[in-house]
PDB file of N, CA and C in Angstrom:
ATOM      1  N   UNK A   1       0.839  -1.180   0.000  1.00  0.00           N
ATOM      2  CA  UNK A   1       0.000   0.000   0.000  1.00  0.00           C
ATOM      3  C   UNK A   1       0.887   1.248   0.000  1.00  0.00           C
ATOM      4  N   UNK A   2       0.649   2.046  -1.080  1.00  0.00           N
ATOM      5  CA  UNK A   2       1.459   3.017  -0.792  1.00  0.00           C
ATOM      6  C   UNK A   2       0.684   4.496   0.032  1.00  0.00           C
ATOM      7  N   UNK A   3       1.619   5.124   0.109  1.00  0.00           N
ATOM      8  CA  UNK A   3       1.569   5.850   1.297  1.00  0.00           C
ATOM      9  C   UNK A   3       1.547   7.597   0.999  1.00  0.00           C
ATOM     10  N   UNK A   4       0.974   8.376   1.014  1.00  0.00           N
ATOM     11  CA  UNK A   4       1.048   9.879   0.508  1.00  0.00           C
ATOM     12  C   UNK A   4       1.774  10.351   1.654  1.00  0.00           C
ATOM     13  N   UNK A   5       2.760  11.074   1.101  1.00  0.00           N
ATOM     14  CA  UNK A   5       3.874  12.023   2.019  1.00  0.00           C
ATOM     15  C   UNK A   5       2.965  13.264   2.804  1.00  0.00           C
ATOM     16  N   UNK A   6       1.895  13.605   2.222  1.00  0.00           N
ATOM     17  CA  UNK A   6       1.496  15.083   2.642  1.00  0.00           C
ATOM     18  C   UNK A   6       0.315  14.777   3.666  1.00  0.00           C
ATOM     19  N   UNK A   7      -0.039  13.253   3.808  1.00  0.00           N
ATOM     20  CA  UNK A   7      -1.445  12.404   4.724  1.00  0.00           C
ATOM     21  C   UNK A   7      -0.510  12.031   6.303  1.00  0.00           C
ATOM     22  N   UNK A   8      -1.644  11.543   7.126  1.00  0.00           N
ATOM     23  CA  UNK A   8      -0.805  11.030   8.388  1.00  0.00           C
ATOM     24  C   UNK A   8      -1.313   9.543   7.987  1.00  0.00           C
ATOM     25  N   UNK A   9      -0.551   8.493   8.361  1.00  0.00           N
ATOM     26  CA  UNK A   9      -0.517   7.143   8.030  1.00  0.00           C
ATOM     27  C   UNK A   9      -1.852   6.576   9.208  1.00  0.00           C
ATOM     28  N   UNK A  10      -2.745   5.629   8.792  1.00  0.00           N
ATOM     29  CA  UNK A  10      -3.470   4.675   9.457  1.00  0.00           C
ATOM     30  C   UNK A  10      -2.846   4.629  10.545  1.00  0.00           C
ATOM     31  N   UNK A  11      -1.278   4.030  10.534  1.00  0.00           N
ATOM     32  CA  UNK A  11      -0.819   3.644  11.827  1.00  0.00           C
ATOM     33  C   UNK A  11       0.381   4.397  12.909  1.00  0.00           C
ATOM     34  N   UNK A  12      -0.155   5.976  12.705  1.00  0.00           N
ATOM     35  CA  UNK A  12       0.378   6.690  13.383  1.00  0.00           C
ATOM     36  C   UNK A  12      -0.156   6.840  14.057  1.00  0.00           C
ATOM     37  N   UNK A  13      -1.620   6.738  14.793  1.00  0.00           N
ATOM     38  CA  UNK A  13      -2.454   6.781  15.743  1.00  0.00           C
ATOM     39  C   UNK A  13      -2.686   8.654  15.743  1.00  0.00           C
ATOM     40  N   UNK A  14      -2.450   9.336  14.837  1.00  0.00           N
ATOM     41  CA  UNK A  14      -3.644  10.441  14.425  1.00  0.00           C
ATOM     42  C   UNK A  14      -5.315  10.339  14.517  1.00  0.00           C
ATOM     43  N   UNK A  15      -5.592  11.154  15.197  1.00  0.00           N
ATOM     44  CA  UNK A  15      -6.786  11.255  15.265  1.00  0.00           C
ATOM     45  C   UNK A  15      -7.210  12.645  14.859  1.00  0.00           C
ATOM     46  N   UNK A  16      -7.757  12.911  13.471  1.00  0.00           N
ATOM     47  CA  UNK A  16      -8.364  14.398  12.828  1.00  0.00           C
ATOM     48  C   UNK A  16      -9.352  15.050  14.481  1.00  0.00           C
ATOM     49  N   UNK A  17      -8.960  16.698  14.237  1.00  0.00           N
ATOM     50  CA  UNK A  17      -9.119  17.683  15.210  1.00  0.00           C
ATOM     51  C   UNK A  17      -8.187  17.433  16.349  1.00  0.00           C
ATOM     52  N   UNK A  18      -7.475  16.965  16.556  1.00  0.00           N
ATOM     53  CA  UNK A  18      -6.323  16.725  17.931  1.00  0.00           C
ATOM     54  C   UNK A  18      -5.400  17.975  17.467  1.00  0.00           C
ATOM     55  N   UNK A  19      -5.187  18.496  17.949  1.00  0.00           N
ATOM     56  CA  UNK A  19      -3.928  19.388  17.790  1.00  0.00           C
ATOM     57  C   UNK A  19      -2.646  18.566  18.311  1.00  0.00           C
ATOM     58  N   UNK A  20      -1.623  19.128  17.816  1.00  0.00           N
ATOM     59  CA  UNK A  20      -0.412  18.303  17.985  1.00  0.00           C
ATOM     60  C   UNK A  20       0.502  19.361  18.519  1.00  0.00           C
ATOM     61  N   UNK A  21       0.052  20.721  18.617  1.00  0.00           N
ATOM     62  CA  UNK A  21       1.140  21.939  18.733  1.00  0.00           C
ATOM     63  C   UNK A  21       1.532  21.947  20.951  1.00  0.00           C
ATOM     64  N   UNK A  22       2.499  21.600  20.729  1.00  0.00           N
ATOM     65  CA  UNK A  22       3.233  22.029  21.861  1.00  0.00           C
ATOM     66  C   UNK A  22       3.807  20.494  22.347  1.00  0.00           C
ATOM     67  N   UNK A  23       3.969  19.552  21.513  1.00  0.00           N
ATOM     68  CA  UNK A  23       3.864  18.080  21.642  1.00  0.00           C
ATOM     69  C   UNK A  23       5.384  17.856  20.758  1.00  0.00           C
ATOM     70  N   UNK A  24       6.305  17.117  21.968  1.00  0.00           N
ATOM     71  CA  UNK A  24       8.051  17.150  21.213  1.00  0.00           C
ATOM     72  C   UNK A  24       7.871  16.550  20.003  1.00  0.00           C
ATOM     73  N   UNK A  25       9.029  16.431  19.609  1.00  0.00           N
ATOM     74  CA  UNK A  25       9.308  15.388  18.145  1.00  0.00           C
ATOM     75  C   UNK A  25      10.850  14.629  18.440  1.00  0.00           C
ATOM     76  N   UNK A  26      10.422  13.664  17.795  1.00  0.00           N
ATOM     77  CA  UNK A  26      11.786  12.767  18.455  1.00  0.00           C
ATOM     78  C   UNK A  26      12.236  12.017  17.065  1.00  0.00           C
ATOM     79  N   UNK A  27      13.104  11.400  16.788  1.00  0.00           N
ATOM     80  CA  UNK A  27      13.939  10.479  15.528  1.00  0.00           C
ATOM     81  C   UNK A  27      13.250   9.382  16.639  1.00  0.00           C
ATOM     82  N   UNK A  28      12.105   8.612  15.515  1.00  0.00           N
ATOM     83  CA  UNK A  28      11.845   7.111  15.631  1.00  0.00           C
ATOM     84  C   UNK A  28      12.812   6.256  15.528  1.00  0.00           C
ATOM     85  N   UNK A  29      13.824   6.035  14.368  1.00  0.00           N
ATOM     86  CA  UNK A  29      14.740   5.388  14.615  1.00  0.00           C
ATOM     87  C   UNK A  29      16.226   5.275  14.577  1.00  0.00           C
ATOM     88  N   UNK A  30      16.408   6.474  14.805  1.00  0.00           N
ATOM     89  CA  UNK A  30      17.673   7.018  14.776  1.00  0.00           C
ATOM     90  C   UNK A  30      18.530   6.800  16.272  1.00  0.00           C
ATOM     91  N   UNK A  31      17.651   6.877  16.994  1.00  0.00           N
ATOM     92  CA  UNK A  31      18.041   7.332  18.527  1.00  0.00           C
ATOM     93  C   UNK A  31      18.742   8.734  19.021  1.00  0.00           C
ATOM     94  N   UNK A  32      18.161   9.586  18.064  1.00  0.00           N
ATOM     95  CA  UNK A  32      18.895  10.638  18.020  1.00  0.00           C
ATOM     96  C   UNK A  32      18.193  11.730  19.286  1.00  0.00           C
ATOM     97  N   UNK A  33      17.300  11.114  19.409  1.00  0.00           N
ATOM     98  CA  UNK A  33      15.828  11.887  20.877  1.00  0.00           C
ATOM     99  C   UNK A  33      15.385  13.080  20.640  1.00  0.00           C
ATOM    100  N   UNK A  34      15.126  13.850  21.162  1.00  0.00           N
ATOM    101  CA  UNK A  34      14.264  14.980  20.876  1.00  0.00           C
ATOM    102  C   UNK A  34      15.136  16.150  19.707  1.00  0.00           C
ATOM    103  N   UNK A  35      14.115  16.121  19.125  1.00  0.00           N
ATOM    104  CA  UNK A  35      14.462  17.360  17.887  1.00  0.00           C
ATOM    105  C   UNK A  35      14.031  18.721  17.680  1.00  0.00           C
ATOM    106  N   UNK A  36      12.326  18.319  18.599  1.00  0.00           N
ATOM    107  CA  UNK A  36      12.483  20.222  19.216  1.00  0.00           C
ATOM    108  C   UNK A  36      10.765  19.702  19.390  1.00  0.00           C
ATOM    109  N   UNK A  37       9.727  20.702  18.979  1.00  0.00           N
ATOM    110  CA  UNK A  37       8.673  20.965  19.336  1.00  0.00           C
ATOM    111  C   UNK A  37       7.879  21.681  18.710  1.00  0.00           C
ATOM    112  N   UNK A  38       6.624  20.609  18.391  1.00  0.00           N
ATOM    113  CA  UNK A  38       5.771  21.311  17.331  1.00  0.00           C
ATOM    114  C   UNK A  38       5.009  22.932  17.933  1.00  0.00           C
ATOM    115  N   UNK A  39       5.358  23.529  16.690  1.00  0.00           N
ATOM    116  CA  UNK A  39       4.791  24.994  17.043  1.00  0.00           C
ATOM    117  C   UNK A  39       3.519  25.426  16.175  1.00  0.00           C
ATOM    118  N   UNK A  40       3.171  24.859  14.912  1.00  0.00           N
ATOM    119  CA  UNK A  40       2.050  24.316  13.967  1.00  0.00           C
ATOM    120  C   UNK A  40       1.684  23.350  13.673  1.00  0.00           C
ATOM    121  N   UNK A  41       0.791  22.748  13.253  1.00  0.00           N
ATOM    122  CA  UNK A  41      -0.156  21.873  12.706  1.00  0.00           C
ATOM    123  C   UNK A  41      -1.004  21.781  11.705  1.00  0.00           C
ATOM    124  N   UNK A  42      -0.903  21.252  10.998  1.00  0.00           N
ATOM    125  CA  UNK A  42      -1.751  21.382   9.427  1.00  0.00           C
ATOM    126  C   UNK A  42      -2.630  20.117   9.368  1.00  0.00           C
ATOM    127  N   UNK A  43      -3.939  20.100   9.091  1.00  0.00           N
ATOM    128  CA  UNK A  43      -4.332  19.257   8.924  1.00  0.00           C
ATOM    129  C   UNK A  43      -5.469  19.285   7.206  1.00  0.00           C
ATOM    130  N   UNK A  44      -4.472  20.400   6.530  1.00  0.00           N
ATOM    131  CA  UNK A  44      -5.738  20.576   5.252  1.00  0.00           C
ATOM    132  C   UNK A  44      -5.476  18.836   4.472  1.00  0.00           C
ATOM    133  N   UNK A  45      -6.292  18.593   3.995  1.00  0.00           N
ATOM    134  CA  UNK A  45      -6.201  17.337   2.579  1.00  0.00           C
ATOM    135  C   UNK A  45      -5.237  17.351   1.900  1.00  0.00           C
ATOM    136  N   UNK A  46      -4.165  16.706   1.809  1.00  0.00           N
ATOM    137  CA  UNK A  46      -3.376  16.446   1.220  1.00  0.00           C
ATOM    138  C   UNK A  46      -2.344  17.359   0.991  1.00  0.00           C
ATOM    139  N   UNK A  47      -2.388  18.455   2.081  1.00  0.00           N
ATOM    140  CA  UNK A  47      -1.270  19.020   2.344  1.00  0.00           C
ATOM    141  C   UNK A  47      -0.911  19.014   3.973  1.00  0.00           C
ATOM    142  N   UNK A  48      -1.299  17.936   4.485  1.00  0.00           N
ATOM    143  CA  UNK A  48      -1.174  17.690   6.124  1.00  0.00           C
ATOM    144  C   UNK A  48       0.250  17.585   6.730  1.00  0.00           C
ATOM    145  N   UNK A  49       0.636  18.898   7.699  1.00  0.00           N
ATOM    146  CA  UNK A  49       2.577  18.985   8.103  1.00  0.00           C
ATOM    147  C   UNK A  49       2.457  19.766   9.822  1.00  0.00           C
ATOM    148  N   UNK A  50       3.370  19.292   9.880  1.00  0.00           N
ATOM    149  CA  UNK A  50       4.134  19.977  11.111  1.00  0.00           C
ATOM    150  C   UNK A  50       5.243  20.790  11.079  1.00  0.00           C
ATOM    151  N   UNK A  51       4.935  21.977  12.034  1.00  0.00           N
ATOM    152  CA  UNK A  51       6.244  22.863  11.908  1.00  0.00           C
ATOM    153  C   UNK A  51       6.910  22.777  13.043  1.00  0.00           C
ATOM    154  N   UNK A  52       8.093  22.463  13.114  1.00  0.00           N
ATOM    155  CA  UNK A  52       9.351  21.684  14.190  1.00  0.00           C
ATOM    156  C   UNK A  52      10.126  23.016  14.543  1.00  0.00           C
ATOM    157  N   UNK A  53       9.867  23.912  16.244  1.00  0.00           N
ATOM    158  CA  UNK A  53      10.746  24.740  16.304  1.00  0.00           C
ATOM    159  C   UNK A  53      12.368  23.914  17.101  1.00  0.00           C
ATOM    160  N   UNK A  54      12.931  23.993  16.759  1.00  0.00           N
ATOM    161  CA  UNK A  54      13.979  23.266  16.531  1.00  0.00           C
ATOM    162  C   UNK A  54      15.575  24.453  17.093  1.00  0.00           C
ATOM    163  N   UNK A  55      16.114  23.827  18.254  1.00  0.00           N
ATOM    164  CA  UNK A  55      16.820  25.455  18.867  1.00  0.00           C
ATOM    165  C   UNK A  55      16.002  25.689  19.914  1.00  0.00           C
ATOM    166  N   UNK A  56      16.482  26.904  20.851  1.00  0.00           N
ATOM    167  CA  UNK A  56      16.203  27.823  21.677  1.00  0.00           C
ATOM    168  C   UNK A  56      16.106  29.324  21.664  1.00  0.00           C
ATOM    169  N   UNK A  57      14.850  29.636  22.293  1.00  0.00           N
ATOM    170  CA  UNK A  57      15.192  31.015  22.107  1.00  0.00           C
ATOM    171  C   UNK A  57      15.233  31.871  21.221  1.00  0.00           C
ATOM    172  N   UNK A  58      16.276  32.655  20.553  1.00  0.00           N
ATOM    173  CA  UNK A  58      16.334  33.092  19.529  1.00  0.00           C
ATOM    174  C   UNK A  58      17.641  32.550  17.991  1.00  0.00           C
ATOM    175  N   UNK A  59      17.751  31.259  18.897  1.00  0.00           N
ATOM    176  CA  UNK A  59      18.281  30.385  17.838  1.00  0.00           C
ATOM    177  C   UNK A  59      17.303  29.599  16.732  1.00  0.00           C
ATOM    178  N   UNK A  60      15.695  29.522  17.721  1.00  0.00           N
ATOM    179  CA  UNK A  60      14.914  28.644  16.870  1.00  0.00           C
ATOM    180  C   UNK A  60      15.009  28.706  15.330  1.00  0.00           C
ATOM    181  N   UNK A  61      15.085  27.506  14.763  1.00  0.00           N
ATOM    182  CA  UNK A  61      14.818  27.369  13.367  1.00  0.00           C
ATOM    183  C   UNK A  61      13.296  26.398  13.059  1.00  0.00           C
ATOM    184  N   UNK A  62      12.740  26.829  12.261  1.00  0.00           N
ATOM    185  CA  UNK A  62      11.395  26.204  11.907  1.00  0.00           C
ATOM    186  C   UNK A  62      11.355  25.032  10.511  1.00  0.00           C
ATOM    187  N   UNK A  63      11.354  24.266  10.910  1.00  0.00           N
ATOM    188  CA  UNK A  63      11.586  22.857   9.962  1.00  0.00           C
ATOM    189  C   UNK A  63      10.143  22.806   9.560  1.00  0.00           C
ATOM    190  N   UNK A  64       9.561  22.345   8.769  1.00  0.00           N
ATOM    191  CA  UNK A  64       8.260  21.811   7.924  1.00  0.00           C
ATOM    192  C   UNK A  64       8.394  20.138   7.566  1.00  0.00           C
ATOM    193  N   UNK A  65       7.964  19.652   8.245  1.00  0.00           N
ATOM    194  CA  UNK A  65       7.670  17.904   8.133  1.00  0.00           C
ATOM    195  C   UNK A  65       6.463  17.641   7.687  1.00  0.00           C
ATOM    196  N   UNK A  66       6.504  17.070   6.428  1.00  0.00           N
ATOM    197  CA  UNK A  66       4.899  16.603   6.122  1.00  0.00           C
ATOM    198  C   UNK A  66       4.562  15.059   6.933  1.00  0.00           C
ATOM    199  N   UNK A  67       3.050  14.987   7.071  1.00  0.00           N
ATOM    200  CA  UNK A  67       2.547  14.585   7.867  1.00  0.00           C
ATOM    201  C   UNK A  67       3.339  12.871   8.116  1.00  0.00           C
ATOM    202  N   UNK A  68       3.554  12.335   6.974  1.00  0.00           N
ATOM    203  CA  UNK A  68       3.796  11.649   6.211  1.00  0.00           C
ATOM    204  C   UNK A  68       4.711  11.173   6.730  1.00  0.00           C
ATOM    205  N   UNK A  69       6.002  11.553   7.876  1.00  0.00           N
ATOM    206  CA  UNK A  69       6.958  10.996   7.823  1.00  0.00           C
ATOM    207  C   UNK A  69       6.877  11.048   9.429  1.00  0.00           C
ATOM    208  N   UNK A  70       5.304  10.849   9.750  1.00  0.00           N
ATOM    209  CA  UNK A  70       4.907  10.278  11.395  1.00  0.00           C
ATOM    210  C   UNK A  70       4.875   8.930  11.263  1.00  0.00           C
ATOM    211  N   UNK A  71       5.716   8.696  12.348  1.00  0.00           N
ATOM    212  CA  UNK A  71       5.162   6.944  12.650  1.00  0.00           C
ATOM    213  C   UNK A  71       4.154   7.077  13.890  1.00  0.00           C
ATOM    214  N   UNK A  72       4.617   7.658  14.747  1.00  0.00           N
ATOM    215  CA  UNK A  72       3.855   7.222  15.991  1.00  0.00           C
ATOM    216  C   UNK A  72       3.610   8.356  16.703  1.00  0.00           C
ATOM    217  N   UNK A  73       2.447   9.017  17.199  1.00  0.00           N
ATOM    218  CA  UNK A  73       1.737  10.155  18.344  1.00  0.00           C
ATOM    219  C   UNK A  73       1.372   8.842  19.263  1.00  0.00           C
ATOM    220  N   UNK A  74       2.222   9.442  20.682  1.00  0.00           N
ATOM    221  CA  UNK A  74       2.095   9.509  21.551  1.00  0.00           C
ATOM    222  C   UNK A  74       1.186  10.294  22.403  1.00  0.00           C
ATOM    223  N   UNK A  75      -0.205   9.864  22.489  1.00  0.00           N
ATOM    224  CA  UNK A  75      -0.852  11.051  23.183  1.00  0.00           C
ATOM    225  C   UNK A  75      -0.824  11.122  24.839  1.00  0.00           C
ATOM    226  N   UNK A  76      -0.532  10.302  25.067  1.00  0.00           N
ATOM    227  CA  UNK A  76      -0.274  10.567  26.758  1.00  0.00           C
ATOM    228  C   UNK A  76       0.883  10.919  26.999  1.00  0.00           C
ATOM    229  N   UNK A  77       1.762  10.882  26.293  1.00  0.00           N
ATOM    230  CA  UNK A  77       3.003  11.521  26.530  1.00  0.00           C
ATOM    231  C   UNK A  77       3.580  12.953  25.360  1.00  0.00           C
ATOM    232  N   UNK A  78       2.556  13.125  24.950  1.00  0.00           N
ATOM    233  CA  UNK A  78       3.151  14.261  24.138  1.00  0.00           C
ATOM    234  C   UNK A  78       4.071  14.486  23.193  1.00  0.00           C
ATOM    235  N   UNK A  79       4.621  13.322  22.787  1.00  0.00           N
ATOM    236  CA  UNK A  79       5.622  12.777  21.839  1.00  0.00           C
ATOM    237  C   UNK A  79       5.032  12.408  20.356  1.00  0.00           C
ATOM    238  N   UNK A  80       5.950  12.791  19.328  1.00  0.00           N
ATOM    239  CA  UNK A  80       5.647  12.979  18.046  1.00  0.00           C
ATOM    240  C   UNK A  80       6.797  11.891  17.338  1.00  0.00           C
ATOM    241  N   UNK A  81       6.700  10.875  16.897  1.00  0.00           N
ATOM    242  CA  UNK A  81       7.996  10.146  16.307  1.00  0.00           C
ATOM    243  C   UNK A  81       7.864  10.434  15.253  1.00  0.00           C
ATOM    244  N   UNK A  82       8.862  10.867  14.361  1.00  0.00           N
ATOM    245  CA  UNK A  82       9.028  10.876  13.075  1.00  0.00           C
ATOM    246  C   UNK A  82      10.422   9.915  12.328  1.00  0.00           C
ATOM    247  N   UNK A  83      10.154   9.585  11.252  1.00  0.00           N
ATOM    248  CA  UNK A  83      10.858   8.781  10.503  1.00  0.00           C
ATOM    249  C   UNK A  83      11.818   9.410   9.325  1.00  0.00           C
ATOM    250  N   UNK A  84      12.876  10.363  10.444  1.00  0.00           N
ATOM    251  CA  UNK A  84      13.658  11.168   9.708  1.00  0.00           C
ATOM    252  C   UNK A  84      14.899  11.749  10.984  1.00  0.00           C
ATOM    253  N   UNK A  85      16.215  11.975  10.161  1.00  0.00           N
ATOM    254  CA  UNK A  85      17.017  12.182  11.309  1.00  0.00           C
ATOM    255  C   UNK A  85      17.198  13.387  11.599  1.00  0.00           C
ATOM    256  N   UNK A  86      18.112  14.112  12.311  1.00  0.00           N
ATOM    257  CA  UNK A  86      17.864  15.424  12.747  1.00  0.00           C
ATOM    258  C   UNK A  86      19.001  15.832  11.499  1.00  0.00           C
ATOM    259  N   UNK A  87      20.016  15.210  10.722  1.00  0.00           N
ATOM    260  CA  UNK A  87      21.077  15.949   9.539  1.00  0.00           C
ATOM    261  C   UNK A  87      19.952  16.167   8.483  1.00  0.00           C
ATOM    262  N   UNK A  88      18.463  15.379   8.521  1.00  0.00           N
ATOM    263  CA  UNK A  88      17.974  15.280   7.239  1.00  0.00           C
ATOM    264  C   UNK A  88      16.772  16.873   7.432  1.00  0.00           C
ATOM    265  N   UNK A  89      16.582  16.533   8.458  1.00  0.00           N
ATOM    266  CA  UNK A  89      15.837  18.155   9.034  1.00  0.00           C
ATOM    267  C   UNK A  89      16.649  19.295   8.836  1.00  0.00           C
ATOM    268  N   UNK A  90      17.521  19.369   9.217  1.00  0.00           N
ATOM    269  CA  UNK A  90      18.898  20.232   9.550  1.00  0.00           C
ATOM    270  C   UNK A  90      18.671  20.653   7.892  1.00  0.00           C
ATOM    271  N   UNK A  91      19.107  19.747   6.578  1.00  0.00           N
ATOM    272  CA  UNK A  91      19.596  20.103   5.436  1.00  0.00           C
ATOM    273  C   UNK A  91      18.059  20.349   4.749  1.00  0.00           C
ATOM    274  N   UNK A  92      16.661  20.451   5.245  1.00  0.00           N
ATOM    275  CA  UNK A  92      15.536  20.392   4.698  1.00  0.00           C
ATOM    276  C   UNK A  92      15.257  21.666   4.126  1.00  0.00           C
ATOM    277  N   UNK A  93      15.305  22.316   2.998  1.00  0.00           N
ATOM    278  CA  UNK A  93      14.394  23.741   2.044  1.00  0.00           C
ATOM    279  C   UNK A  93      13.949  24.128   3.472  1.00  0.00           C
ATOM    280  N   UNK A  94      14.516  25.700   3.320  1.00  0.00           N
ATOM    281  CA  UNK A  94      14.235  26.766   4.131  1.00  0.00           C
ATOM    282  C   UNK A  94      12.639  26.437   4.118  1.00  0.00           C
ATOM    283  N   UNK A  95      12.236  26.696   5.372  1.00  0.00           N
ATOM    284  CA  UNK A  95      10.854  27.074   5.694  1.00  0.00           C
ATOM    285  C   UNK A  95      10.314  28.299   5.560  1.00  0.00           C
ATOM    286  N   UNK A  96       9.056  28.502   5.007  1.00  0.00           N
ATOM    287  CA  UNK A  96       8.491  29.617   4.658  1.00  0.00           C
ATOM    288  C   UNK A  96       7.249  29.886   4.996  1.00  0.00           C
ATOM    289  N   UNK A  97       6.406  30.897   5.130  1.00  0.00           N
ATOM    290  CA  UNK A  97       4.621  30.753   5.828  1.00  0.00           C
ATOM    291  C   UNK A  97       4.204  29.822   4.397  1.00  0.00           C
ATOM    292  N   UNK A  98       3.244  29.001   4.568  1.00  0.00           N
ATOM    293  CA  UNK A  98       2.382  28.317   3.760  1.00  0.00           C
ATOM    294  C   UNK A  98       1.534  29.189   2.532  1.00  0.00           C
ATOM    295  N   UNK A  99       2.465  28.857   1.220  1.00  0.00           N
ATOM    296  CA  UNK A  99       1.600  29.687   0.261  1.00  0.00           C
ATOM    297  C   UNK A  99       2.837  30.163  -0.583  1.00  0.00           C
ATOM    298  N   UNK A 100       3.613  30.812   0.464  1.00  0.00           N
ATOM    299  CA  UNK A 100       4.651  31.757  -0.018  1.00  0.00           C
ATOM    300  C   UNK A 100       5.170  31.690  -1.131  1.00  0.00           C
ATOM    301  N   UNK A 101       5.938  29.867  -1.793  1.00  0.00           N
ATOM    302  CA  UNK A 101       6.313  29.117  -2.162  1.00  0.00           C
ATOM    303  C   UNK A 101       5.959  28.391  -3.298  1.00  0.00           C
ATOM    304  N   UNK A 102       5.228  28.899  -4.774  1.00  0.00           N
ATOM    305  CA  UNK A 102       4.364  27.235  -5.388  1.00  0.00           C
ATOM    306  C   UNK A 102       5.120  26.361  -5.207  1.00  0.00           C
ATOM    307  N   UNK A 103       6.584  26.276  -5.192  1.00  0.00           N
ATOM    308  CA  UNK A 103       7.167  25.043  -5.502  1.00  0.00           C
ATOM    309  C   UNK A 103       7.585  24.443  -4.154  1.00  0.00           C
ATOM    310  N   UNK A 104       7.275  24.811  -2.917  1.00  0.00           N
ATOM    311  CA  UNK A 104       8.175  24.780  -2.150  1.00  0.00           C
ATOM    312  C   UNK A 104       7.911  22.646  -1.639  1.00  0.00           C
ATOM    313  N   UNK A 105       6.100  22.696  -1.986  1.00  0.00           N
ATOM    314  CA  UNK A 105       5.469  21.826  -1.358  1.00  0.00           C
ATOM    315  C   UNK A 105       6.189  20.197  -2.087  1.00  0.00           C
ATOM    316  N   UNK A 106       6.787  20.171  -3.292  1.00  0.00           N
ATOM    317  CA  UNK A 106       7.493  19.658  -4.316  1.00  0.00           C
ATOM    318  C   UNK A 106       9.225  19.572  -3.361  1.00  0.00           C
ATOM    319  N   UNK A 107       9.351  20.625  -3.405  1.00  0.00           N
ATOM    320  CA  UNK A 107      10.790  20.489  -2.784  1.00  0.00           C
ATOM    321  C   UNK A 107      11.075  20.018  -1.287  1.00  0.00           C
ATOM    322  N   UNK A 108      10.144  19.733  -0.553  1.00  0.00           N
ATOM    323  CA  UNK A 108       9.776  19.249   0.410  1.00  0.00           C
ATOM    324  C   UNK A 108       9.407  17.277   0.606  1.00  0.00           C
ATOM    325  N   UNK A 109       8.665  17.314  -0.705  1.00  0.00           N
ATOM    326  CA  UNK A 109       8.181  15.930  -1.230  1.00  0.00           C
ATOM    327  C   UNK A 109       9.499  15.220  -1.646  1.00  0.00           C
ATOM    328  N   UNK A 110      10.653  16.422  -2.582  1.00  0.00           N
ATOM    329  CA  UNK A 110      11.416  15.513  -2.759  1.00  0.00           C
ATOM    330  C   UNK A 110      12.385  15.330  -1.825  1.00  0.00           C
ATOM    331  N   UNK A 111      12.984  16.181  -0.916  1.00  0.00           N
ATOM    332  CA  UNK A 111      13.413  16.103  -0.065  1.00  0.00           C
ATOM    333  C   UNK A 111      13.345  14.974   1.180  1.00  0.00           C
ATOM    334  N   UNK A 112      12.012  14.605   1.763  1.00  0.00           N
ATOM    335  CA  UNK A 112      11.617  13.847   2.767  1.00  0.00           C
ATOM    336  C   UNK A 112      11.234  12.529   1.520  1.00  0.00           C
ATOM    337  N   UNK A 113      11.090  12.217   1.080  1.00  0.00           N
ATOM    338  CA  UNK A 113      10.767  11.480  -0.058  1.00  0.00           C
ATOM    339  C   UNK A 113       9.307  10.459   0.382  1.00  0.00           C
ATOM    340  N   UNK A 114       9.936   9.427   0.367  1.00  0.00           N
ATOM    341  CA  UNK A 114       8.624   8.112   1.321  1.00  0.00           C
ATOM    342  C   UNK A 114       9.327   7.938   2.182  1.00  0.00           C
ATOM    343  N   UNK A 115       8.060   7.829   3.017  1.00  0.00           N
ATOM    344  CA  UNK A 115       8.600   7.300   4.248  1.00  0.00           C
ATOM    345  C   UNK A 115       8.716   5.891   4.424  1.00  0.00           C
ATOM    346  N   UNK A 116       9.554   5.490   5.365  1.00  0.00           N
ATOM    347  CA  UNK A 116       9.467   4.035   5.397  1.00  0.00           C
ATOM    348  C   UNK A 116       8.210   3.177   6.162  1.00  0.00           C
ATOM    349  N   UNK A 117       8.466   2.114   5.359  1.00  0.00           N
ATOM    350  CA  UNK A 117       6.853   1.377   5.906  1.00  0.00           C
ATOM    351  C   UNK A 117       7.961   0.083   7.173  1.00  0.00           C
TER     352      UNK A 117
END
């Protein structure tokens, strides 16, 4: 079954209207642990993402993860796993407000590519 990058997967345990904003993000399998903390949430059709403030303070940098590369919400613990490492975030197309960009949503797709099943 394949899988849309911009959807949250069956088996991420998403549940539509949950907000996800203030809820960490961690490397599922990297062991790399926390990567920062969702500060947005998108849940339009097929453009469904998270924005990762990532840093402190006035170091924050804002990463854009489509939905797509969730494995697992943690809702009792507030934890977000994603299936990506923190060099691949780190090197991800500048983030921009939603819109800004036609192409950006493409350079993002190719960037994070599929996620793994």
């Amino acid at each position: 079954m394949e899988h849309h990058i911009w959807a949250h997967s069956a088996e991420s345990g998403h549940r539509p209207g949950t907000s996800l904003v203030g809820f960490a993000v961690e490397a599922a399998f990297s062991g790399e642990g926390e990567i920062g903390t969702i500060g947005e949430h998108s849940e339009d059709v097929g453009r469904s993402y998270i924005v990762v403030d990532t840093g402190h303070w006035i170091f924050t940098k804002h990463a854009l993860l489509p939905a797509g590369v969730i494995t697992r919400i943690d809702a009792d613990e507030r934890i977000v796993y994603v299936d990506c490492t923190k060099k691949q975030i780190k090197e991800a197309p500048p983030y921009g407000p939603p819109g800004e960009d036609p192409f950006a949503m493409e350079q993002f797709s190719r960037h994070y590519g599929t996620p793994h099943s």
